[in-house]
Protein backbone atom coordinates (compact mmCIF):
# COMPACT_ATOMS: atom_id res chain seq x y z
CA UNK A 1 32.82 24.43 -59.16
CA UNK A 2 33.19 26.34 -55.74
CA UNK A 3 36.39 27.95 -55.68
CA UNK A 4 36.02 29.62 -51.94
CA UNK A 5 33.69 28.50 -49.39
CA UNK A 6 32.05 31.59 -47.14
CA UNK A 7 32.69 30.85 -43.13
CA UNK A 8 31.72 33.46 -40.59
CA UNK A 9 31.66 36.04 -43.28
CA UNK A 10 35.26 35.38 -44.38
CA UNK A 11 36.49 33.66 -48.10
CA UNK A 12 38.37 30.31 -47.51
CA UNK A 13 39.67 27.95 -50.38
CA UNK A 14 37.94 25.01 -50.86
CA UNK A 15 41.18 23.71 -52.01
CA UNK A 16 42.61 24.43 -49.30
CA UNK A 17 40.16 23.64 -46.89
CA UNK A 18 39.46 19.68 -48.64
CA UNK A 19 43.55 19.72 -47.99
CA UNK A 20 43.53 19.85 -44.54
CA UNK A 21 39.97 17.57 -44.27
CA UNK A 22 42.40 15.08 -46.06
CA UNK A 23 45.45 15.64 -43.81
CA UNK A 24 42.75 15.08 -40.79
CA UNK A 25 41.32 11.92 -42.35
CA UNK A 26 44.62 10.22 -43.14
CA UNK A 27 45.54 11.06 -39.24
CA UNK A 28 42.21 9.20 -38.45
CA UNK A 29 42.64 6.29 -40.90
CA UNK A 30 46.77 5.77 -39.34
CA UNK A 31 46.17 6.62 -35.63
CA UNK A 32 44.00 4.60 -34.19
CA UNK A 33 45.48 1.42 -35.96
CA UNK A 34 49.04 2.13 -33.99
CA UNK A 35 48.09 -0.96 -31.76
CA UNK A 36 47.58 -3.37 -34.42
CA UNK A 37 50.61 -2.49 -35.22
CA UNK A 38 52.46 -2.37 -32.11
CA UNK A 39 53.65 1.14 -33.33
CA UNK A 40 54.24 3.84 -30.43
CA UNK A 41 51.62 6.20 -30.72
CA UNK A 42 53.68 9.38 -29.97
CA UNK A 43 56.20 8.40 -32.43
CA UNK A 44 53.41 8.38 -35.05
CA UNK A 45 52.00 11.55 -34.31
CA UNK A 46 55.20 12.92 -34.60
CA UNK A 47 56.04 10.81 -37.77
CA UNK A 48 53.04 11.72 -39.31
CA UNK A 49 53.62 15.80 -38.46
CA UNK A 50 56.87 15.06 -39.92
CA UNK A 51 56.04 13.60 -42.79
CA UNK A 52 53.25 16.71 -43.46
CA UNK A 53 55.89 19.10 -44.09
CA UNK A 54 58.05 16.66 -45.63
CA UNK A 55 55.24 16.10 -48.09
CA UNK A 56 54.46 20.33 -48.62
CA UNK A 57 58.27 20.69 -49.39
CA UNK A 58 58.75 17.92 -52.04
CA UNK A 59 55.17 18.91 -53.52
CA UNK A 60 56.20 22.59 -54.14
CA UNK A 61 59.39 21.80 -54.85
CA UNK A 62 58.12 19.41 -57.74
CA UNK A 63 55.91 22.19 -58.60
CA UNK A 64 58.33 24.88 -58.96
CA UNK A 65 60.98 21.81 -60.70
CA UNK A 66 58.18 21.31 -63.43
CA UNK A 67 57.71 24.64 -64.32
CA UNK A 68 61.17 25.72 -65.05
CA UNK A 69 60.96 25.20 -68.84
CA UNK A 70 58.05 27.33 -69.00
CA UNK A 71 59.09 30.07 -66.86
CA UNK A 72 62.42 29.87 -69.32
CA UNK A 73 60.19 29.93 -72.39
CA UNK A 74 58.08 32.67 -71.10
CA UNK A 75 61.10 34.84 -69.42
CA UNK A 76 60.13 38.02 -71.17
CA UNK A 77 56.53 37.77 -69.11
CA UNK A 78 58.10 36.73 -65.93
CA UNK A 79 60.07 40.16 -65.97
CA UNK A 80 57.53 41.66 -66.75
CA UNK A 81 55.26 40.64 -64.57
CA UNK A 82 57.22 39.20 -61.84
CA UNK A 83 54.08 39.42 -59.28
CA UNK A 84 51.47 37.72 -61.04
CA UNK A 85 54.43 35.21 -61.87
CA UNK A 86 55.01 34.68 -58.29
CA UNK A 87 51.55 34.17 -57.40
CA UNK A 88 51.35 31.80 -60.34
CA UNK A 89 54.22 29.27 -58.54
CA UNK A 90 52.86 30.30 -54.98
CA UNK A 91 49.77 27.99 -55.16
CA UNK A 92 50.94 24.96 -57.58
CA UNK A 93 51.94 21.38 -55.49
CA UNK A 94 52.22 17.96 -57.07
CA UNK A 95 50.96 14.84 -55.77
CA UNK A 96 53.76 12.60 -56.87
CA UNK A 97 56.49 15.72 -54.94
CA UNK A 98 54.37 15.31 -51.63
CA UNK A 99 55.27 11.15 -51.85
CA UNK A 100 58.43 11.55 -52.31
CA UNK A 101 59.12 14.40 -49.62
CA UNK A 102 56.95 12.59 -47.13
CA UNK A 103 58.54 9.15 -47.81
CA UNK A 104 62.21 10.82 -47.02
CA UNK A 105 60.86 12.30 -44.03
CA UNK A 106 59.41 9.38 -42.66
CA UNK A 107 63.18 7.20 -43.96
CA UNK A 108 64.91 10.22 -42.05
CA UNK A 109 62.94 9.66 -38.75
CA UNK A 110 62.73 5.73 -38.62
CA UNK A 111 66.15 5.78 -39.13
CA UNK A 112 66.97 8.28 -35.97
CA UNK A 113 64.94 6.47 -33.70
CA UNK A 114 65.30 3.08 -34.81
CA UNK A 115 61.51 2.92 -35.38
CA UNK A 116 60.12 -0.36 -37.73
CA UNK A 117 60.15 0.10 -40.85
CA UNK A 118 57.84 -2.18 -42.21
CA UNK A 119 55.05 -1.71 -39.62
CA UNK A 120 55.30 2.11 -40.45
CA UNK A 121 54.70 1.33 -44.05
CA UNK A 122 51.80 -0.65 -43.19
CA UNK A 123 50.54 1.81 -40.70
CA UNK A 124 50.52 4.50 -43.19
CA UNK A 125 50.02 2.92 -46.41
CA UNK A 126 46.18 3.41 -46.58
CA UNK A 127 45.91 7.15 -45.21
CA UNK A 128 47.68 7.90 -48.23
CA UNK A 129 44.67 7.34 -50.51
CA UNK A 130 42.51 8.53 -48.15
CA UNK A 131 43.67 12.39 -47.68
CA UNK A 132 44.57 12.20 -51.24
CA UNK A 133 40.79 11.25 -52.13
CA UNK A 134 39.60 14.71 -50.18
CA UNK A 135 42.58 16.54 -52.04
CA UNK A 136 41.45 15.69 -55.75
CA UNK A 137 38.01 16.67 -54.33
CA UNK A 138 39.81 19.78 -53.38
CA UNK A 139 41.08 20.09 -57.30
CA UNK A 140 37.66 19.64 -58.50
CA UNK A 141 36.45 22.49 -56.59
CA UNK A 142 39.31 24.71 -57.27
CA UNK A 143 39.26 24.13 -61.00
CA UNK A 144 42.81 22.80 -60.63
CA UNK A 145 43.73 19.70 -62.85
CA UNK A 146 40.90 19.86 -64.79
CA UNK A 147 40.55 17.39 -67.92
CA UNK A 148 39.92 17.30 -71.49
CA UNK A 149 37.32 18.58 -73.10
CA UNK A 150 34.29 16.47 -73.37
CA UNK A 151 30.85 16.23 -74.94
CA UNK A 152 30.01 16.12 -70.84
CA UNK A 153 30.83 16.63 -68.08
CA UNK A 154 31.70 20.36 -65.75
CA UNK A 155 32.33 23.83 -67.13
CA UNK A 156 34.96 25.55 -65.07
CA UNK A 157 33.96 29.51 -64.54
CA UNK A 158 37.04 30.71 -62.26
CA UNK A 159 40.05 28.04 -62.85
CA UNK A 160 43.47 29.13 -62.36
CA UNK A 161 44.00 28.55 -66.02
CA UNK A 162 41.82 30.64 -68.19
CA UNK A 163 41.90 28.06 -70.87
CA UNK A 164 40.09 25.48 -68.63
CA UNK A 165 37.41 28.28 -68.55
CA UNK A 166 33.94 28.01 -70.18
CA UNK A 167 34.09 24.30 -72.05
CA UNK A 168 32.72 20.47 -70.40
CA UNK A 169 35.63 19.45 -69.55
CA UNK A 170 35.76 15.52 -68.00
CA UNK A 171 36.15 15.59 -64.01
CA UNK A 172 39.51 13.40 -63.80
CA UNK A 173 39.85 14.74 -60.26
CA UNK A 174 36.75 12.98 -59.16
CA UNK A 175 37.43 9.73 -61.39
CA UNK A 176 41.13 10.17 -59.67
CA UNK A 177 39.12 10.63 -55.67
CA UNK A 178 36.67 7.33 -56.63
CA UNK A 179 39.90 5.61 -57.31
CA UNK A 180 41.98 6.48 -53.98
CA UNK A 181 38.72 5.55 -52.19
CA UNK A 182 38.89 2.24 -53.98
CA UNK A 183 42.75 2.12 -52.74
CA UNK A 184 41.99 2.86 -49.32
CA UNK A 185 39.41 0.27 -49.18
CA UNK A 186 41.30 -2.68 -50.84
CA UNK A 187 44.51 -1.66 -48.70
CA UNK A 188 42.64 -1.53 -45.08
CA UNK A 189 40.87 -5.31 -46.66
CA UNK A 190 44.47 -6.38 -47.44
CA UNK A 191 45.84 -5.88 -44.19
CA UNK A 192 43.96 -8.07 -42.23
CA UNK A 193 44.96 -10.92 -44.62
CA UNK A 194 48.05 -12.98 -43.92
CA UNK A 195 50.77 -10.79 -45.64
CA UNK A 196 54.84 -10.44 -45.06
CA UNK A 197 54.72 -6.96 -43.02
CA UNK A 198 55.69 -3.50 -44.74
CA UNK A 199 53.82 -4.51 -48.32
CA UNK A 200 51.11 -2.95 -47.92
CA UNK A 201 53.09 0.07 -48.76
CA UNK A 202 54.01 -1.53 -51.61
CA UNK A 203 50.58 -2.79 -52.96
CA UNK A 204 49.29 0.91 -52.78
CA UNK A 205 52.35 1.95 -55.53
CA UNK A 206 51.05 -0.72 -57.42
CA UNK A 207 47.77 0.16 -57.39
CA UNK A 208 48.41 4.13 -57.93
CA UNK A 209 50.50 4.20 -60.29
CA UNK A 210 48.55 2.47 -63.23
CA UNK A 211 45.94 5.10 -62.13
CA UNK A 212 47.54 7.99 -62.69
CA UNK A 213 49.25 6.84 -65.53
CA UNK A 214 46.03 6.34 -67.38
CA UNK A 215 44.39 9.38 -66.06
CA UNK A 216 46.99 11.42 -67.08
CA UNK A 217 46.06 11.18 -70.65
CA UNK A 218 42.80 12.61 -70.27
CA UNK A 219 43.79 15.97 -68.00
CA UNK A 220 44.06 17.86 -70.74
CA UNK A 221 46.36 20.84 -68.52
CA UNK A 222 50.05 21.15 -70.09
CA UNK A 223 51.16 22.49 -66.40
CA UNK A 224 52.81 19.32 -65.35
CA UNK A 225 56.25 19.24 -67.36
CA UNK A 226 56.75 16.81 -70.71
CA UNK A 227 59.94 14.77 -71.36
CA UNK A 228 59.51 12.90 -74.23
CA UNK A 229 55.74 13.13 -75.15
CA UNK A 230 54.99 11.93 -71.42
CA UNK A 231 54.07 13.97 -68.34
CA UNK A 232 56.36 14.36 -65.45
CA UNK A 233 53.39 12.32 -63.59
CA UNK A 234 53.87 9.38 -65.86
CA UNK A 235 57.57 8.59 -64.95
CA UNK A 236 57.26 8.86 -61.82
CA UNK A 237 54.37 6.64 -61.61
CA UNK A 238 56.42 3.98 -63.92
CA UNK A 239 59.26 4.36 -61.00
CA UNK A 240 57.12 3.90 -58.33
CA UNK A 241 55.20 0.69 -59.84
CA UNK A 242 59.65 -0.50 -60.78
CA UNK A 243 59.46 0.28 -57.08
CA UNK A 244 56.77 -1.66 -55.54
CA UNK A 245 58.00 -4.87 -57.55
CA UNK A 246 61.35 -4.41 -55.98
CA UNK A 247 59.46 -4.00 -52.56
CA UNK A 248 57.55 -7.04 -53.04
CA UNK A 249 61.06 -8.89 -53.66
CA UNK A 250 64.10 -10.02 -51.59
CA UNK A 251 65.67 -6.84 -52.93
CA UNK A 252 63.51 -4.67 -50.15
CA UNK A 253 65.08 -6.81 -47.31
CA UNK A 254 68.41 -5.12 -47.07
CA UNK A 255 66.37 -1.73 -46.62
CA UNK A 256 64.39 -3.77 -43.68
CA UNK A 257 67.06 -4.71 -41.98
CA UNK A 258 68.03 -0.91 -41.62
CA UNK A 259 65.33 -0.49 -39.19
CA UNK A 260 64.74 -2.38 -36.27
CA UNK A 261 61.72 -2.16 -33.64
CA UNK A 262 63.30 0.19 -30.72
């Protein structure tokens, strides 16, 4: 685990450095395939710097959503300590947040500029995986999301957590960065096959969300919200898979015909 990187003497997060390497690679996975799509290039630089922030905002506000019940349980510490508490919620984002913040982003702009839908779906679908793969590489680094402990696998020295600290744990961030590789791969294979446009959005929800359900049994971190015996992760991901059946339906037509190529 490397939680900083040294660069020109100075201390940078290799969280936050594999971040923006993934925000760069999904910009070079979507950008250069605007033509194949017949999508205006402009609009998807601006789409795509739209849907960035988009993404930050629903990822931290996730974050800070999830961690309510604790902060409520733990009140008497967060007075007390109201610094450490706020650098505690300063550096948490969730996957799942980012999705959903980008995806109403990118709705919000389509919709103003009459942009097509579908083709933006398909444009984008695969950079999703792709900066997401960098990102988990990111958590691996960081000691973030860190797994259960195994008979194998990394012990964590400086992880946000203390009790990740100083046990194997197993490296669900990397099994969780094969996988969106894996994604990417199938997804940029599946669009050059005859398919109805937009579901390529679609197949990556179906193929993400059975991942993270599954890995989220073995992560082993109790930072991610419970309802029921099952992590906030876990619903969502059994919304978004609801979702991409819908997509795949006639259902997801009506949404279509919202957007029409300017």
């Amino acid at each position: 685990m490397h939680p900083f990187f040294s660069l020109f003497g100075r201390q940078i997060s290799s969280y936050g450095l594999m971040a923006v390497l993934g925000g760069a690679l999904a910009g070079a996975v979507a950008l250069p395939r605007c033509r194949r799509f017949a999508f205006p290039r402009a609009d998807a630089v601006n789409l795509f710097a739209l849907c960035i922030v988009g993404a930050l905002a629903g990822a931290k506000l996730t974050f800070l959503l999830t961690n309510i019940p604790r902060a409520v349980r733990h009140w008497s510490l967060v007075v007390a300590h109201p610094w450490d508490s706020f650098l505690a919620l300063s550096g948490g984002l969730v996957f799942y947040g980012g999705v959903i913040g980008g995806f109403l982003a990118a709705l919000y702009y389509l919709r103003r500029f009459r942009l097509n839908f579908a083709a933006a779906a398909d444009l984008f679908a695969p950079a999703i995986p792709a900066g997401h793969m960098l990102g988990r590489v990111g958590c691996f680094l960081g000691g973030c999301c860190y797994g259960v402990e195994s008979s194998w696998g990394p012990v964590f020295t400086h992880a946000p957590l203390s009790e990740a600290n100083g046990v194997p744990r197993l490296p669900v961030q990397l099994f969780e960065a094969a996988g969106n590789l894996l994604i990417c791969l199938i997804l940029l294979w599946y669009e050059r096959r005859p398919h109805t446009p937009g579901h390529t959005l679609a197949l990556y929800l179906l193929l993400y969300a059975p991942l993270r359900f599954i890995l989220e049994f073995f992560r082993g971190d109790a930072a991610r919200g419970f309802v029921l015996g099952v992590s906030t992760s876990q619903w969502i991901s059994a919304l978004l898979f609801a979702a991409g059946l819908l997509w795949l339906s006639r259902c997801a037509r009506p949404l279509f015909a919202q957007f029409g190529p300017r």
